[in-house]
C-alpha atoms as a PDB file:
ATOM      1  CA  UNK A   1       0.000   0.000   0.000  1.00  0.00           C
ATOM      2  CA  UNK A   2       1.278   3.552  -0.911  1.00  0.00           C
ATOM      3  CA  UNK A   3       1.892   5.912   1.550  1.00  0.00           C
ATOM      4  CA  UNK A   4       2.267   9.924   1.543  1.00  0.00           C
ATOM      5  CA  UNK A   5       6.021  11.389   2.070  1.00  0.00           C
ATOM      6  CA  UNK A   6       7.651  14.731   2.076  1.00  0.00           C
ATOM      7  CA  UNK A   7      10.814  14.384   0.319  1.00  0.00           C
ATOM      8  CA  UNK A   8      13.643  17.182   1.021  1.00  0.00           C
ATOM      9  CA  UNK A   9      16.409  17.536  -1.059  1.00  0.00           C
ATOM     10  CA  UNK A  10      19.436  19.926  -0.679  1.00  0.00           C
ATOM     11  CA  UNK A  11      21.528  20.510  -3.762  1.00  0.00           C
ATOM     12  CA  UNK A  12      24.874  21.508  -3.706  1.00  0.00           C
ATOM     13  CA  UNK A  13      25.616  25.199  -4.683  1.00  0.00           C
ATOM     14  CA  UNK A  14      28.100  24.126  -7.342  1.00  0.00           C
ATOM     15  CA  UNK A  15      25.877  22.936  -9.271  1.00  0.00           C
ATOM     16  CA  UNK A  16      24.793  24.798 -12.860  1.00  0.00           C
ATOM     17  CA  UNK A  17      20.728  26.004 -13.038  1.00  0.00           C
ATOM     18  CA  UNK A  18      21.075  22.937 -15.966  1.00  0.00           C
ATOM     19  CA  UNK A  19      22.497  20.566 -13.385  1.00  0.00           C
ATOM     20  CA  UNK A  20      19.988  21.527 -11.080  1.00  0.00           C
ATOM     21  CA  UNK A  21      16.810  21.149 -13.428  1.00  0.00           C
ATOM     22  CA  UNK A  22      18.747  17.579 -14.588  1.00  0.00           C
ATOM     23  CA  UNK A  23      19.096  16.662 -10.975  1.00  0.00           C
ATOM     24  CA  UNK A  24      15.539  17.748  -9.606  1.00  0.00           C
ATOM     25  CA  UNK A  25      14.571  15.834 -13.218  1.00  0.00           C
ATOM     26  CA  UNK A  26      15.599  12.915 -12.331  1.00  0.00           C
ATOM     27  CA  UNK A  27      13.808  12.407  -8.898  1.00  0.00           C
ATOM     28  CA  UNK A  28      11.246  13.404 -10.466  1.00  0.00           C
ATOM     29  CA  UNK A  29      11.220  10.332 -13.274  1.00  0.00           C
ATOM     30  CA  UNK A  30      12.361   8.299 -10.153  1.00  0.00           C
ATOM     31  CA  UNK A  31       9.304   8.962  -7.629  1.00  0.00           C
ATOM     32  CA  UNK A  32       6.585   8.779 -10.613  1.00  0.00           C
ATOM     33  CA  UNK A  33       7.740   5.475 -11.612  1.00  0.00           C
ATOM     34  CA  UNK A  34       7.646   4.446  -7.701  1.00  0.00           C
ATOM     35  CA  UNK A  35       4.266   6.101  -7.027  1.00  0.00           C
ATOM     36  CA  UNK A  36       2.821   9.850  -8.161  1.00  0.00           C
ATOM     37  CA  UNK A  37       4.103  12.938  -7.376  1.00  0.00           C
ATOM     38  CA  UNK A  38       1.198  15.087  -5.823  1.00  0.00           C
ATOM     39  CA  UNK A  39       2.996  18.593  -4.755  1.00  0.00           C
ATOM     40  CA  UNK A  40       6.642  20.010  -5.269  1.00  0.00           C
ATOM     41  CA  UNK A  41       8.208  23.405  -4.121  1.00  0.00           C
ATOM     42  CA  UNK A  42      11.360  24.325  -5.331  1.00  0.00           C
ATOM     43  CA  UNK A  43      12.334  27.015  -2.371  1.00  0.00           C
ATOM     44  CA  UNK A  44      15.831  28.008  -4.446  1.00  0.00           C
ATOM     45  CA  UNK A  45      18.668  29.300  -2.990  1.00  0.00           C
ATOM     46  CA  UNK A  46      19.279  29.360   0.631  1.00  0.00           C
ATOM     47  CA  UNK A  47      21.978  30.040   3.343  1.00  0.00           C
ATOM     48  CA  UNK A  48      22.383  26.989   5.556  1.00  0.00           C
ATOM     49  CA  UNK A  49      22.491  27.182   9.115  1.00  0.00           C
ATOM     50  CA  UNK A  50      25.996  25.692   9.177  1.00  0.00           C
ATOM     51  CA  UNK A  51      28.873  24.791   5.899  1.00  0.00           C
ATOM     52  CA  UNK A  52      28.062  21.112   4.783  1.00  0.00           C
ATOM     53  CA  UNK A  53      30.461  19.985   2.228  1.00  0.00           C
ATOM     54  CA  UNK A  54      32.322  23.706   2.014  1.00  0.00           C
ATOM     55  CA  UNK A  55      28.639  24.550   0.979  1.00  0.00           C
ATOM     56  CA  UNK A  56      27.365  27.824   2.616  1.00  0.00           C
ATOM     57  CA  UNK A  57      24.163  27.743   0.205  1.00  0.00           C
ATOM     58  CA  UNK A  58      21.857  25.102  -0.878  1.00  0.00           C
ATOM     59  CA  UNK A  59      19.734  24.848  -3.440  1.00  0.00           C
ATOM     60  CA  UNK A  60      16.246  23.340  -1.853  1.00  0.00           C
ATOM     61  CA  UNK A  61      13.362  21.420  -3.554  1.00  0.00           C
ATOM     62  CA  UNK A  62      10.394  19.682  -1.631  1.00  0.00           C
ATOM     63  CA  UNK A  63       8.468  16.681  -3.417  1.00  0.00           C
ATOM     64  CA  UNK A  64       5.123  15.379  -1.489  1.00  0.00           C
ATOM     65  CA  UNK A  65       4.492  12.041  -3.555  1.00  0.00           C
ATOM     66  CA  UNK A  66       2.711   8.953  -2.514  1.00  0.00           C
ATOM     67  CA  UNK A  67       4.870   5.569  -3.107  1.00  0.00           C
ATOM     68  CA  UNK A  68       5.107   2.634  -1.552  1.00  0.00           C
ATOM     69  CA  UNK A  69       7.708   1.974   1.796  1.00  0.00           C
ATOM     70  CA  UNK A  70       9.528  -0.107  -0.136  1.00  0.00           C
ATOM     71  CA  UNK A  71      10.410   2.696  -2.823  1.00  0.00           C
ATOM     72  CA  UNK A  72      11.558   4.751   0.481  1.00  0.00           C
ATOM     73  CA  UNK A  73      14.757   2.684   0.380  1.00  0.00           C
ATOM     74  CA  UNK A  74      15.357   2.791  -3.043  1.00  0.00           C
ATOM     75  CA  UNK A  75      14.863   6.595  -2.714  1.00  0.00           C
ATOM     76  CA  UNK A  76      16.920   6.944   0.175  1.00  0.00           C
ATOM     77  CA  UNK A  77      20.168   5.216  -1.036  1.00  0.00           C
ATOM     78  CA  UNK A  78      19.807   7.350  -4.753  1.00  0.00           C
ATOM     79  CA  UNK A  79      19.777  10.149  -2.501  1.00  0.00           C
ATOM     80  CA  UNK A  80      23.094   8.758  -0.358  1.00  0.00           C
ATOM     81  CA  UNK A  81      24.699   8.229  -3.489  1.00  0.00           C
ATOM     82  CA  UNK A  82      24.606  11.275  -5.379  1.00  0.00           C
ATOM     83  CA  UNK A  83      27.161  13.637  -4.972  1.00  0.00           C
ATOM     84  CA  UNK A  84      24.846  16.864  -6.007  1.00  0.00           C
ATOM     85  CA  UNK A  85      22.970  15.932  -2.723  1.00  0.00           C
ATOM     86  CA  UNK A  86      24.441  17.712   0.380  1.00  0.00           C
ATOM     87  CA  UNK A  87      21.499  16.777   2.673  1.00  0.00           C
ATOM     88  CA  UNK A  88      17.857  14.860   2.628  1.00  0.00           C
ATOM     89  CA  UNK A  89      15.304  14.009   4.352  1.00  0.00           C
ATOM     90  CA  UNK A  90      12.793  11.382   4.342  1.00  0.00           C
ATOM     91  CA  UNK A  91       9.418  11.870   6.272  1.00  0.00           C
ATOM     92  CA  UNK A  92       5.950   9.944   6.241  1.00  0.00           C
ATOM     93  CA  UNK A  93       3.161  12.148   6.547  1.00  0.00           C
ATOM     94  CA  UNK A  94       0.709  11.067   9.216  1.00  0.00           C
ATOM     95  CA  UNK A  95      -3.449  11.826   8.819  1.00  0.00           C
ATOM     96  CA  UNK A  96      -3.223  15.077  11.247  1.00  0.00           C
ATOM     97  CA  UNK A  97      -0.513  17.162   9.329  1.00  0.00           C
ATOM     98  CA  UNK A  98      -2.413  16.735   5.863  1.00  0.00           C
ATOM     99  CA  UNK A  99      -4.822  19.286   7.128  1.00  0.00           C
ATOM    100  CA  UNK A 100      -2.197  21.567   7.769  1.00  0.00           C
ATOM    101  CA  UNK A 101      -0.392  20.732   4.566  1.00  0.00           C
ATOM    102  CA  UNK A 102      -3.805  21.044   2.382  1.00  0.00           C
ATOM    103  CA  UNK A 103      -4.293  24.350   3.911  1.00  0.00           C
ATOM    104  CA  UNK A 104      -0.919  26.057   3.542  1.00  0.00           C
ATOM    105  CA  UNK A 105      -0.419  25.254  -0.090  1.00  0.00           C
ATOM    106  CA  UNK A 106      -4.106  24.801  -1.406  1.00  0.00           C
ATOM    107  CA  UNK A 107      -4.235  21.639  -2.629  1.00  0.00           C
ATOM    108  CA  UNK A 108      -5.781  18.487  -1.744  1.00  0.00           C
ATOM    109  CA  UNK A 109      -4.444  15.763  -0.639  1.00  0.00           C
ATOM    110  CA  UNK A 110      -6.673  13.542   1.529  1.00  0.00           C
ATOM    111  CA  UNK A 111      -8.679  12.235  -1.421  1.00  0.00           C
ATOM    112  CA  UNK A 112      -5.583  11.850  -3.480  1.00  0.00           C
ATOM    113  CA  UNK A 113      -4.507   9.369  -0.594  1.00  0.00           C
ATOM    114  CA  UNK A 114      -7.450   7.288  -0.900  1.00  0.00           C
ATOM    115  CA  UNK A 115      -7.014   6.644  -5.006  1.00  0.00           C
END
């Protein structure tokens, strides 16, 4: 059974605005093949609180997809393995935050959950 995740992903500064779009790309081919994509935010540019990688900026992107816990693996070591990646993180969405989520960014999600 699928189940709803937030997917962060921080992107190395180094990185060209083609790299970037190739990179983001790819999870994106990635988690619709695992599952559906129903929400992403690409945030941009940002400082980080401390230098990761001689990084003082990351480049951040959000996905909120649906795919099994199975695919979470699979997602998590492509994520470990990529070099482009300074930092992730992984986290299923319980019933109470979608709400919240719903409400922030106008979209809904609870019936998407139930296809």
């Amino acid at each position: 059974m699928s189940e709803f995740y937030e997917t962060l992903i921080v992107i190395s500064q180094t990185v060209s605005e083609e790299e970037k779009n190739q990179i983001i790309s790819s999870y994106e081919i990635f988690l619709r093949r695992e599952g559906r994509i129903i929400y992403q935010i690409n945030w941009g540019k940002k400082k980080l609180a401390y230098i990761i990688k001689k990084n003082i900026f990351g480049i951040y992107h959000i996905f909120y997809c649906k795919i099994l816990k199975s695919s979470v693996k699979n997602l998590e070591q492509k994520l470990t393995q990529d070099e482009n990646v300074i930092r992730f993180l992984i986290l299923k969405i319980k019933n109470k935050a979608l709400n919240y989520l719903e409400e922030k960014f106008n979209i809904t999600l609870n019936k998407k959950l139930d296809e």
